[in-house]
N, C-alpha and C. Protein backbone atom coordinates (compact mmCIF):
# COMPACT_ATOMS: atom_id res chain seq x y z
N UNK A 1 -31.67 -7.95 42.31
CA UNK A 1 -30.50 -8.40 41.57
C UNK A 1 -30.52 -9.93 41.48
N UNK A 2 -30.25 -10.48 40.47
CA UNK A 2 -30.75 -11.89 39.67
C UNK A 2 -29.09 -12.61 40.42
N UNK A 3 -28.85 -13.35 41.00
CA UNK A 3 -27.75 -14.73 41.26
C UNK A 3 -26.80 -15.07 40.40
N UNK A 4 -25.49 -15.12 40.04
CA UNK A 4 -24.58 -15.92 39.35
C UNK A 4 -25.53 -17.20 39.54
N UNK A 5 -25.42 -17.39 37.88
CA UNK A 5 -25.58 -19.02 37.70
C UNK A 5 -23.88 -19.52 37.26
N UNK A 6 -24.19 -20.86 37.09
CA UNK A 6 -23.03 -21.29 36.87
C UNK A 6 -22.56 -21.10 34.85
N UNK A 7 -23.41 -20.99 34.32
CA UNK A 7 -22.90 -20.50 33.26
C UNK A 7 -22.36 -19.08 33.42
N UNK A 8 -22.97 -18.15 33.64
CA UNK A 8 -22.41 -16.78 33.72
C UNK A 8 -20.56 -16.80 34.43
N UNK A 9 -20.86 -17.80 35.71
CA UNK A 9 -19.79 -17.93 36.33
C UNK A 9 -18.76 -18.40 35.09
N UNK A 10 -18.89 -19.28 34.93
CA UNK A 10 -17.76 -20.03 33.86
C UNK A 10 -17.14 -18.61 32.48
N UNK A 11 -17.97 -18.13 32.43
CA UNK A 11 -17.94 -16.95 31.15
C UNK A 11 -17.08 -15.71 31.78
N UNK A 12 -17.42 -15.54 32.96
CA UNK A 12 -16.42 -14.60 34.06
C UNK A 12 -14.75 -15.25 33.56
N UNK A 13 -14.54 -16.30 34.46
CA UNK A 13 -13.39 -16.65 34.62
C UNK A 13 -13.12 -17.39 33.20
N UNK A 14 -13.78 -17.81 32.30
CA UNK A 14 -12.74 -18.36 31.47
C UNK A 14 -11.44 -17.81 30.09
N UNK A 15 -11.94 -16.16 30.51
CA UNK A 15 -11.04 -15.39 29.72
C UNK A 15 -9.86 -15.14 30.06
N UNK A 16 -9.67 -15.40 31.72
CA UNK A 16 -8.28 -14.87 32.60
C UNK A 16 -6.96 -15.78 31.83
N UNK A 17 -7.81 -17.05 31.83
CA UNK A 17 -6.34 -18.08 31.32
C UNK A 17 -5.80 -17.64 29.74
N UNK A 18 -7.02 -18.02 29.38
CA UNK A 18 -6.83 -17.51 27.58
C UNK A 18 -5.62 -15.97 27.49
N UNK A 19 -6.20 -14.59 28.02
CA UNK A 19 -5.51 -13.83 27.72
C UNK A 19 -4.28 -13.31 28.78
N UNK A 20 -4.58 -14.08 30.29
CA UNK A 20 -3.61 -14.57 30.83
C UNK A 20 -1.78 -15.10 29.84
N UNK A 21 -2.19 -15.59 29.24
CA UNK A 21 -1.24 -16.66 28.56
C UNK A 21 -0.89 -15.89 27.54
N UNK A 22 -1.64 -15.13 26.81
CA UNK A 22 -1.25 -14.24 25.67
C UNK A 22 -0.93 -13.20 26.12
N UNK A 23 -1.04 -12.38 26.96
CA UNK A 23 -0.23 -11.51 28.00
C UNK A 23 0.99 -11.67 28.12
N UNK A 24 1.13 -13.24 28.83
CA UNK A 24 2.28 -13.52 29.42
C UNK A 24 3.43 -14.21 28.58
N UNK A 25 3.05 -14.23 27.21
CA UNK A 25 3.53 -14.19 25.86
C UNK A 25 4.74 -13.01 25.38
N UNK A 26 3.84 -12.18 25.59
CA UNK A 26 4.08 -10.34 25.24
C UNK A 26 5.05 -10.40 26.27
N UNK A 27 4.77 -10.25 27.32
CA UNK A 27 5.82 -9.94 28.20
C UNK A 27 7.08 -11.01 28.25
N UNK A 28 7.17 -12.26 28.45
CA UNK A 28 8.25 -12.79 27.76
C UNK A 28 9.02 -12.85 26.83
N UNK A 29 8.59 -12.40 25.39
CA UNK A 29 9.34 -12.11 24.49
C UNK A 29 9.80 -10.64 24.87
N UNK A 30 9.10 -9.99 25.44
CA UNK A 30 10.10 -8.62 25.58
C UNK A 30 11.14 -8.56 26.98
N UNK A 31 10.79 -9.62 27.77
CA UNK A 31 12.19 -9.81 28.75
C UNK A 31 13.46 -10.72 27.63
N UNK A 32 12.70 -11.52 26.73
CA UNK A 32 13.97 -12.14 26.07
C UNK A 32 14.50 -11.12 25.37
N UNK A 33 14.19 -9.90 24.23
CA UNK A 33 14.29 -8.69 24.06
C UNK A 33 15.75 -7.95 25.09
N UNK A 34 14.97 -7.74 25.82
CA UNK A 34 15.95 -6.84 26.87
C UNK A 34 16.26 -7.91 27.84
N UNK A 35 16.55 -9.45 27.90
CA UNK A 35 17.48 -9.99 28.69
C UNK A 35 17.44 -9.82 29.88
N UNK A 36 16.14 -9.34 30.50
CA UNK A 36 15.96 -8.30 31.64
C UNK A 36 14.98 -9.76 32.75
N UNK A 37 16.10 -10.22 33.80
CA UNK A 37 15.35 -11.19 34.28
C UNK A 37 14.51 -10.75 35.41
N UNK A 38 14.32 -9.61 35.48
CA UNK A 38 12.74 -8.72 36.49
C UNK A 38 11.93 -9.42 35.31
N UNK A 39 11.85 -9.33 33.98
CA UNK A 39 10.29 -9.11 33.30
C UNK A 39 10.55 -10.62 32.76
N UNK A 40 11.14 -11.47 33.05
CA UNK A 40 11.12 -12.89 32.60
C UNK A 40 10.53 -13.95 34.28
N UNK A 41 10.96 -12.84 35.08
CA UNK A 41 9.92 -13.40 36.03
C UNK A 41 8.51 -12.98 36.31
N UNK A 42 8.30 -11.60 35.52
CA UNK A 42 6.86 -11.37 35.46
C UNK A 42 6.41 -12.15 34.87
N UNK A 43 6.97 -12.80 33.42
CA UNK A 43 5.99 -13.47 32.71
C UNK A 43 5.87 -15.08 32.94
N UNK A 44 6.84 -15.15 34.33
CA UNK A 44 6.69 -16.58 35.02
C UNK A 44 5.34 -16.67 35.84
N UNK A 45 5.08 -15.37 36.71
CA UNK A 45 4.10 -15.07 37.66
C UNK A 45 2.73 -15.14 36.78
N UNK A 46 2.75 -14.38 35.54
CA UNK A 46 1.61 -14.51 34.45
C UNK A 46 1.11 -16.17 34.31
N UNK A 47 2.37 -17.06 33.99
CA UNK A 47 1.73 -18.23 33.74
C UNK A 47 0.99 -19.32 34.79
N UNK A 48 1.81 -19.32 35.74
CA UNK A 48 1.32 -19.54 36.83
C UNK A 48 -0.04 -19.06 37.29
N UNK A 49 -0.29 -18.04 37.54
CA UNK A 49 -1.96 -17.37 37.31
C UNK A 49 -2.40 -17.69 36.25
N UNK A 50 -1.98 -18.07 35.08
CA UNK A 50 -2.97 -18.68 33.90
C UNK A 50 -3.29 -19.96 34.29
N UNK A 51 -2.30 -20.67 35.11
CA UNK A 51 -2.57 -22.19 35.36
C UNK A 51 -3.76 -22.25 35.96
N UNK A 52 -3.68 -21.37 37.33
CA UNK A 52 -4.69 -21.86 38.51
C UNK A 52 -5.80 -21.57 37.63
N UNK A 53 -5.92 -20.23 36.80
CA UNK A 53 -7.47 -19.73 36.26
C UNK A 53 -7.86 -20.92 35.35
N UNK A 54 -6.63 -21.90 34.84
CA UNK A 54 -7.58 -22.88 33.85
C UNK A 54 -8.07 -23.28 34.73
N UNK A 55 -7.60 -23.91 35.71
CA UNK A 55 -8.31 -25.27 36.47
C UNK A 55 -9.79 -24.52 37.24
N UNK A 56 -9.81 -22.97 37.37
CA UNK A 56 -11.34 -22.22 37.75
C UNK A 56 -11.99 -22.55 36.56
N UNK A 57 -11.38 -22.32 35.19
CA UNK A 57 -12.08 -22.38 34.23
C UNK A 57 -12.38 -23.64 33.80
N UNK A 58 -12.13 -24.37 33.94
CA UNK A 58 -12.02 -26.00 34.13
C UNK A 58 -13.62 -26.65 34.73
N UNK A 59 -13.08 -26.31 36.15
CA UNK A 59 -13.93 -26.83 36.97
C UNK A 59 -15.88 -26.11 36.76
N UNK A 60 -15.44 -24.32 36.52
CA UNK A 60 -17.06 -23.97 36.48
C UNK A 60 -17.70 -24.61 35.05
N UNK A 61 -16.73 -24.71 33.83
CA UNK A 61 -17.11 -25.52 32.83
C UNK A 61 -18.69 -26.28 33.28
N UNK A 62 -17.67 -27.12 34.05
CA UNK A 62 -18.61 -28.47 34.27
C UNK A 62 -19.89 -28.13 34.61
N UNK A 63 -20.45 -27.36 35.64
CA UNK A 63 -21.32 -27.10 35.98
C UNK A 63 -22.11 -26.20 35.19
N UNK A 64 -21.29 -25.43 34.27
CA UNK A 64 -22.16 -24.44 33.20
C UNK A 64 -22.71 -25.19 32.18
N UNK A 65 -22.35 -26.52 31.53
CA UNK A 65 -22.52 -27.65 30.79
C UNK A 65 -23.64 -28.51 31.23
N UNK A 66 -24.15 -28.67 32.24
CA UNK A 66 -25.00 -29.24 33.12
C UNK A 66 -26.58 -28.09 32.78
N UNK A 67 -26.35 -26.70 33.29
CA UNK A 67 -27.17 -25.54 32.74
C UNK A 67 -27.18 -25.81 31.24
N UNK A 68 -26.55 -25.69 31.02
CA UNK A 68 -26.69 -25.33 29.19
C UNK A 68 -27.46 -26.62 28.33
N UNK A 69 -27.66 -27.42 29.04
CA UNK A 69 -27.99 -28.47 28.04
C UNK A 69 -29.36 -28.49 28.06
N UNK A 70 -30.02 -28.08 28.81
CA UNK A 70 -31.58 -27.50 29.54
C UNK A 70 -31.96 -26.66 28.45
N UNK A 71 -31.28 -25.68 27.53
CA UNK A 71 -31.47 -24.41 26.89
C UNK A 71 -32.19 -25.33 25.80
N UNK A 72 -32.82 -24.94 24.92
CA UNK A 72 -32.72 -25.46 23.60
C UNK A 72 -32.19 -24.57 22.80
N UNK A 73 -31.94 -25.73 21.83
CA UNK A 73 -30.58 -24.93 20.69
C UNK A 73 -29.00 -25.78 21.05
N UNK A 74 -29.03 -25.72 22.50
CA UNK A 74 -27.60 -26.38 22.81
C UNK A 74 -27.24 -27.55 22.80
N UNK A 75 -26.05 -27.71 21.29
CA UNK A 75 -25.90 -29.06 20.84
C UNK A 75 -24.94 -30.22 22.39
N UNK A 76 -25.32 -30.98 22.50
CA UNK A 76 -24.39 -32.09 23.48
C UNK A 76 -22.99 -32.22 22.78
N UNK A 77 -23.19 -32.33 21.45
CA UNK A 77 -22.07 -32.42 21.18
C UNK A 77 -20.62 -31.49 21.15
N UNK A 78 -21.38 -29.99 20.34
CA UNK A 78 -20.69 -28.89 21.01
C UNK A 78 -20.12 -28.84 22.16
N UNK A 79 -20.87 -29.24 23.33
CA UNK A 79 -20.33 -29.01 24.79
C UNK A 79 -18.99 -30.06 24.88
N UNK A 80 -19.57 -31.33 24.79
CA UNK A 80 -18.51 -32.39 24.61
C UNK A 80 -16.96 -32.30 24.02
N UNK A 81 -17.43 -31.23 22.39
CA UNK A 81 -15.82 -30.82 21.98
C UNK A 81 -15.20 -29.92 22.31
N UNK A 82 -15.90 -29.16 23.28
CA UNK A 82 -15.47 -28.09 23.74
C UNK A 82 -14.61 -28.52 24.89
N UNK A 83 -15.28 -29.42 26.02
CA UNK A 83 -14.63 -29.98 26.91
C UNK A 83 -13.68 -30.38 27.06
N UNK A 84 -13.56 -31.63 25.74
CA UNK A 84 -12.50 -32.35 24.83
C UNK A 84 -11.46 -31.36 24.83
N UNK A 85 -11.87 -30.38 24.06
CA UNK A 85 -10.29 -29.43 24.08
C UNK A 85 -9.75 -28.47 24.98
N UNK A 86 -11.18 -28.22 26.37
CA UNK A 86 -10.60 -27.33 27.30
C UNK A 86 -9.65 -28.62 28.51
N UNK A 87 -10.23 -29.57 28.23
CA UNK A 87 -9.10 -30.73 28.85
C UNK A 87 -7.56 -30.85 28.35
N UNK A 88 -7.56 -30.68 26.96
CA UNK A 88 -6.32 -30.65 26.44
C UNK A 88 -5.35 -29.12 27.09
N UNK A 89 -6.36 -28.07 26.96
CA UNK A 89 -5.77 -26.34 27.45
C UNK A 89 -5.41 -26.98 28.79
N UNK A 90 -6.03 -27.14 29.63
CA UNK A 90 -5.90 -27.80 31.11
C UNK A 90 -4.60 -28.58 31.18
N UNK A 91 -4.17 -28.94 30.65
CA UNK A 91 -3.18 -29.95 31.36
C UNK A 91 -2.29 -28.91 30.82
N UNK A 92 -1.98 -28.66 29.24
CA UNK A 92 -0.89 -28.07 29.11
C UNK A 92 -1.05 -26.18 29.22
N UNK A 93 -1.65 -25.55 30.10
CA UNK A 93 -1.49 -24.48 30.86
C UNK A 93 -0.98 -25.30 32.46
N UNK A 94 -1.10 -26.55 33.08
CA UNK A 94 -0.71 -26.96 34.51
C UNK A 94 0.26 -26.99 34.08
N UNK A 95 1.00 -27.62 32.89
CA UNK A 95 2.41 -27.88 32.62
C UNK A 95 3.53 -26.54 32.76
N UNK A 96 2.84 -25.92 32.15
CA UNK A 96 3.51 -24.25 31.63
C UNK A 96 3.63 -23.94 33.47
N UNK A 97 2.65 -23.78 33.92
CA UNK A 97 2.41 -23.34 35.32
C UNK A 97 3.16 -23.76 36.12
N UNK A 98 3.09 -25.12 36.12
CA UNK A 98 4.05 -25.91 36.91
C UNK A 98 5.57 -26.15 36.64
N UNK A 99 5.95 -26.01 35.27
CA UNK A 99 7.10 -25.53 35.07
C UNK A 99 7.64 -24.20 35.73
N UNK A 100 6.66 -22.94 35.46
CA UNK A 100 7.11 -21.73 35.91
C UNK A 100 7.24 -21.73 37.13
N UNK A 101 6.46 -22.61 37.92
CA UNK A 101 6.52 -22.53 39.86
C UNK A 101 7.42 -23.13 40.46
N UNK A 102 8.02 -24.09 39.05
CA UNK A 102 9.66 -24.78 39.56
C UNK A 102 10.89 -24.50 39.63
N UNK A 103 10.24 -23.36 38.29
CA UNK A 103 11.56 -22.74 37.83
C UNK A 103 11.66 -21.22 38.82
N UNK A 104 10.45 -20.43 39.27
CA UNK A 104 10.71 -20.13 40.14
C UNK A 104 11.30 -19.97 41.62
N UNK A 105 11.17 -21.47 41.99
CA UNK A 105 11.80 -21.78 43.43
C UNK A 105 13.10 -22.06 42.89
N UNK A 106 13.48 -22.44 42.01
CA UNK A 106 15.37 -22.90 42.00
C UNK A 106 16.02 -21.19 41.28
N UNK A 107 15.26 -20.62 40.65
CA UNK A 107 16.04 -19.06 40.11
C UNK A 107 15.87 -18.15 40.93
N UNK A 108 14.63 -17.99 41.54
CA UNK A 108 14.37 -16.88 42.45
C UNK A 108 14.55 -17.06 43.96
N UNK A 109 14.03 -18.15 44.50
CA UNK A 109 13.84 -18.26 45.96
C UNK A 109 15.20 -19.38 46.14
N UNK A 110 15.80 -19.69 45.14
CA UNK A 110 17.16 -20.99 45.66
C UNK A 110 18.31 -19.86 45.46
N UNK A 111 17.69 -19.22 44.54
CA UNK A 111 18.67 -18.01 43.59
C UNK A 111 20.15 -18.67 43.01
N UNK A 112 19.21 -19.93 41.74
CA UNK A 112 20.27 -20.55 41.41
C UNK A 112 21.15 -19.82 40.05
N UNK A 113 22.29 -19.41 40.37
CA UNK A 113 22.74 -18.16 39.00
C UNK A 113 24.12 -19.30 38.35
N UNK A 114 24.19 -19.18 36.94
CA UNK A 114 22.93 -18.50 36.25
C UNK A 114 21.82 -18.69 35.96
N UNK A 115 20.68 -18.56 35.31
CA UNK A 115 19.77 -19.35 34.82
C UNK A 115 19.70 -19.80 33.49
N UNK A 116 19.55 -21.35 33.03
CA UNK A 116 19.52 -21.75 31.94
C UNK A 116 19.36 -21.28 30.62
N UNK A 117 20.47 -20.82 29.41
CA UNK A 117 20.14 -20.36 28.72
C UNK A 117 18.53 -20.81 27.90
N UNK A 118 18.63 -22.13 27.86
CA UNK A 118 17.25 -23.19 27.45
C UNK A 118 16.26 -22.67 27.95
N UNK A 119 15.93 -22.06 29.38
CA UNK A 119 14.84 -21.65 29.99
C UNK A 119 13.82 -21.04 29.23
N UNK A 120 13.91 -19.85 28.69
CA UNK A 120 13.23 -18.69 28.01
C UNK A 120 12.44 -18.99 26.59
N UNK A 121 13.64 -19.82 25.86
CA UNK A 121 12.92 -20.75 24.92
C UNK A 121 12.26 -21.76 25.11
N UNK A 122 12.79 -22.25 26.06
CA UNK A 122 11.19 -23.86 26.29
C UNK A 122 9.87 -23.01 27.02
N UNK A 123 10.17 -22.31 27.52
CA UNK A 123 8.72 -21.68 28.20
C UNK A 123 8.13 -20.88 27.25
N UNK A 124 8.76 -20.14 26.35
CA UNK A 124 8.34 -19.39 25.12
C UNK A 124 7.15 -20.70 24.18
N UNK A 125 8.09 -22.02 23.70
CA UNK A 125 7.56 -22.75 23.16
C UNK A 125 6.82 -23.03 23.36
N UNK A 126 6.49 -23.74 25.11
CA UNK A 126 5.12 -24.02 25.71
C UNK A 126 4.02 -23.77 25.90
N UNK A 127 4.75 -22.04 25.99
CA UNK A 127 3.13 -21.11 26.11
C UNK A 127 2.74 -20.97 25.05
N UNK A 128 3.22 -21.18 23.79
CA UNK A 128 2.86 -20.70 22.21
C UNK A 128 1.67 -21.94 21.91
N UNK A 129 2.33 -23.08 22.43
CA UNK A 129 1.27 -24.30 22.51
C UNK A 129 0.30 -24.15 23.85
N UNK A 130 0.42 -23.13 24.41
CA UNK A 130 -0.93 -23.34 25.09
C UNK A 130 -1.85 -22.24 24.31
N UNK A 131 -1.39 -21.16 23.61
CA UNK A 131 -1.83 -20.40 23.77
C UNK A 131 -2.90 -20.82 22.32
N UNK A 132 -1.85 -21.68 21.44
CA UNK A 132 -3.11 -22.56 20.51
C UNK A 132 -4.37 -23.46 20.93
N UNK A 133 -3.71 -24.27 22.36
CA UNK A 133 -4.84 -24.77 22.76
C UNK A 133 -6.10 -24.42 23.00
N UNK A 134 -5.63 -23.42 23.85
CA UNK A 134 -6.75 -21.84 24.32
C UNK A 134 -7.70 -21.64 23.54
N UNK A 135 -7.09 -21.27 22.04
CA UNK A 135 -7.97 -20.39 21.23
C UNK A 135 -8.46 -21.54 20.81
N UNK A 136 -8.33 -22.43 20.54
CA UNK A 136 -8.94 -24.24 19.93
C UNK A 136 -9.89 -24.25 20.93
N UNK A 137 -9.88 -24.42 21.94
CA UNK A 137 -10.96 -24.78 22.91
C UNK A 137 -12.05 -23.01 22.80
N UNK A 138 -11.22 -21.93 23.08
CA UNK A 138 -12.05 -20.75 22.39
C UNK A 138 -13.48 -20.62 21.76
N UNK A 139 -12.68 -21.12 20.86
CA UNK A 139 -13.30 -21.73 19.40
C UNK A 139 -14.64 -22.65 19.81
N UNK A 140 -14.05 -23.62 19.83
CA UNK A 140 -15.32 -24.57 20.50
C UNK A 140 -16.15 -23.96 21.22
N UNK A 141 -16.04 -23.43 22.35
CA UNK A 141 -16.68 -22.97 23.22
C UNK A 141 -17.83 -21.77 22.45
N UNK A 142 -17.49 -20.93 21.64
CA UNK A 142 -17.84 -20.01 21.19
C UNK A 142 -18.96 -20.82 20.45
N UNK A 143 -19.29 -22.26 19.64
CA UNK A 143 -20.09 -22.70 18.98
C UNK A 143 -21.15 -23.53 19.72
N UNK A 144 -20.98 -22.86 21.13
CA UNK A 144 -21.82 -23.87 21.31
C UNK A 144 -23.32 -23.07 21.36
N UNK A 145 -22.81 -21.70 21.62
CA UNK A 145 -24.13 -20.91 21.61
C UNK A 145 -24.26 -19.23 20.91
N UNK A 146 -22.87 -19.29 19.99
CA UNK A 146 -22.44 -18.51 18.73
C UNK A 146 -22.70 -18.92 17.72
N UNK A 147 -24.17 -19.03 17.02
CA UNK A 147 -24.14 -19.46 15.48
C UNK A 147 -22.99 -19.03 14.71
N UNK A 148 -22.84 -17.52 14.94
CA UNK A 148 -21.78 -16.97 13.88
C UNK A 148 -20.19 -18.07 14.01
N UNK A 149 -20.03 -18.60 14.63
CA UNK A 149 -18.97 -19.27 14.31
C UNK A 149 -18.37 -20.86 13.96
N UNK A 150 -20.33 -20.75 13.92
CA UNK A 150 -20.18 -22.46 13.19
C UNK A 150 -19.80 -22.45 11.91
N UNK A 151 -19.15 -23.67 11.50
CA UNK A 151 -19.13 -23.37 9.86
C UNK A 151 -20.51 -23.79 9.12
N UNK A 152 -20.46 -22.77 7.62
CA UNK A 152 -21.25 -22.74 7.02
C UNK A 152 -22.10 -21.81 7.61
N UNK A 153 -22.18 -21.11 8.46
CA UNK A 153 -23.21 -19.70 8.82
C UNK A 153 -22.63 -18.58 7.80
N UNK A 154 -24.01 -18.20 7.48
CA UNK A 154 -24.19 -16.61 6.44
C UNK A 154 -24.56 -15.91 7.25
N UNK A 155 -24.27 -14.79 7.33
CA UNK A 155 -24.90 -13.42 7.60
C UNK A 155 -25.97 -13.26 6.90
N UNK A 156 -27.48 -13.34 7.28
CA UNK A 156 -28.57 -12.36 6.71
C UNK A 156 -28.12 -11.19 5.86
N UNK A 157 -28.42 -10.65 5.09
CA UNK A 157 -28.12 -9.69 3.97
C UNK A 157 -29.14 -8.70 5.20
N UNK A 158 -28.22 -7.17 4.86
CA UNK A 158 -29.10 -5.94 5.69
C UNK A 158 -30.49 -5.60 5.20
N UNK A 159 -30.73 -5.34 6.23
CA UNK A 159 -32.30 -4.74 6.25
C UNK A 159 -32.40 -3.53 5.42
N UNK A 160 -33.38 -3.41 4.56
CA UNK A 160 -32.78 -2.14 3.91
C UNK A 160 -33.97 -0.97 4.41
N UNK A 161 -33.23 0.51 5.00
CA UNK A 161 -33.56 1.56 5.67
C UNK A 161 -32.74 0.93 7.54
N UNK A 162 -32.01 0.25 7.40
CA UNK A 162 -31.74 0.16 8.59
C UNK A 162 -30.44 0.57 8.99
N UNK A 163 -30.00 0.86 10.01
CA UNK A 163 -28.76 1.65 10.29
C UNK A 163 -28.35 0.87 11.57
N UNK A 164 -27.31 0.45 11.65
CA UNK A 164 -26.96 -0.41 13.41
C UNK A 164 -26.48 1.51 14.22
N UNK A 165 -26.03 2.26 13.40
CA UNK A 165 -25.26 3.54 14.53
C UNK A 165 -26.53 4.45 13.73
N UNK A 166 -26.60 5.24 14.63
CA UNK A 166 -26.86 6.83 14.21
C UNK A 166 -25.80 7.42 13.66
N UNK A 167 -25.74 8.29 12.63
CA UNK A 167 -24.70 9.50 12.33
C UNK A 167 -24.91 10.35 13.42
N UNK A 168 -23.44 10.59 13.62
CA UNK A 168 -23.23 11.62 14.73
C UNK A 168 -23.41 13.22 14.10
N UNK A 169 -23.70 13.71 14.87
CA UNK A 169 -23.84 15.09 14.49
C UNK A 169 -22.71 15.80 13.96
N UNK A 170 -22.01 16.49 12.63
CA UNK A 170 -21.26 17.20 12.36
C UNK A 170 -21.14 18.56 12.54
């Protein structure tokens, strides 16, 4: 059995934050929905775990960027804008996070009642902007060793006699 390198590593963890956050999206709008502050603290606990996973996803970055530039094919620059914008996801998933771990200790563990009508909407807002950041840095990330999502890539026209599935048996 072949070793985690540090690219593989980085490719593990960097999906938790991304759909972390879009998870914890879903579930906030449906505690604002049903007003139901059990599932407005689930989707506090969601962001908070999206935070810490950026800063995993953050940190193996670096070292998968270091591997990758060794490959050929892999532009410096790609890596660079990718960075560029997983720095931007980074701070504002700590923000979201660190909001939710504040707002946790004064609603839940101070059990300050009521809780701010403002609450639900600024954290709604925040995560909506992380959750753009995410897919922005996504994005990037995906070009650095995804032709298909650079711009200006064509699809090859099909092979003709070729089939990607078998027909299943009727």
């Amino acid at each position: 059995m072949q070793a985690m390198n540090a690219a593989y590593l980085h490719l593990l963890v960097n999906h938790l934050p991304v759909e972390g956050v879009i998870f914890g999206v879903v579930v906030l709008l449906f505690g604002m929905l049903r007003r139901s502050e059990e599932i407005l603290k689930a989707a506090m606990v969601l962001f908070i775990l999206s935070g810490a996973a950026a800063v995993a996803a953050f940190i193996t970055g670096q070292s998968a960027a270091h591997d990758l530039l060794r490959l050929p094919g892999v532009s410096r620059q790609a890596i660079r804008l990718h960075s560029n914008a997983a720095g931007y996801a980074l701070t504002a998933a700590c923000i979201l996070g660190l909001f939710c771990l504040l707002a946790w200790y004064g609603f839940v563990l101070r059990r300050i009642r009521p809780w701010p009508r403002w609450f639900a909407p600024a954290c709604l807002a925040l995560s909506l902007v992380v959750v753009a950041l995410m897919a922005w840095t996504a994005y990037r990330g995906g070009q650095i060793r995804h032709p298909e999502t650079r711009p200006g890539f064509h699809f090859p026209p099909p092979i003709p006699g070729r089939r990607l599935y078998k027909k299943s048996p009727a």
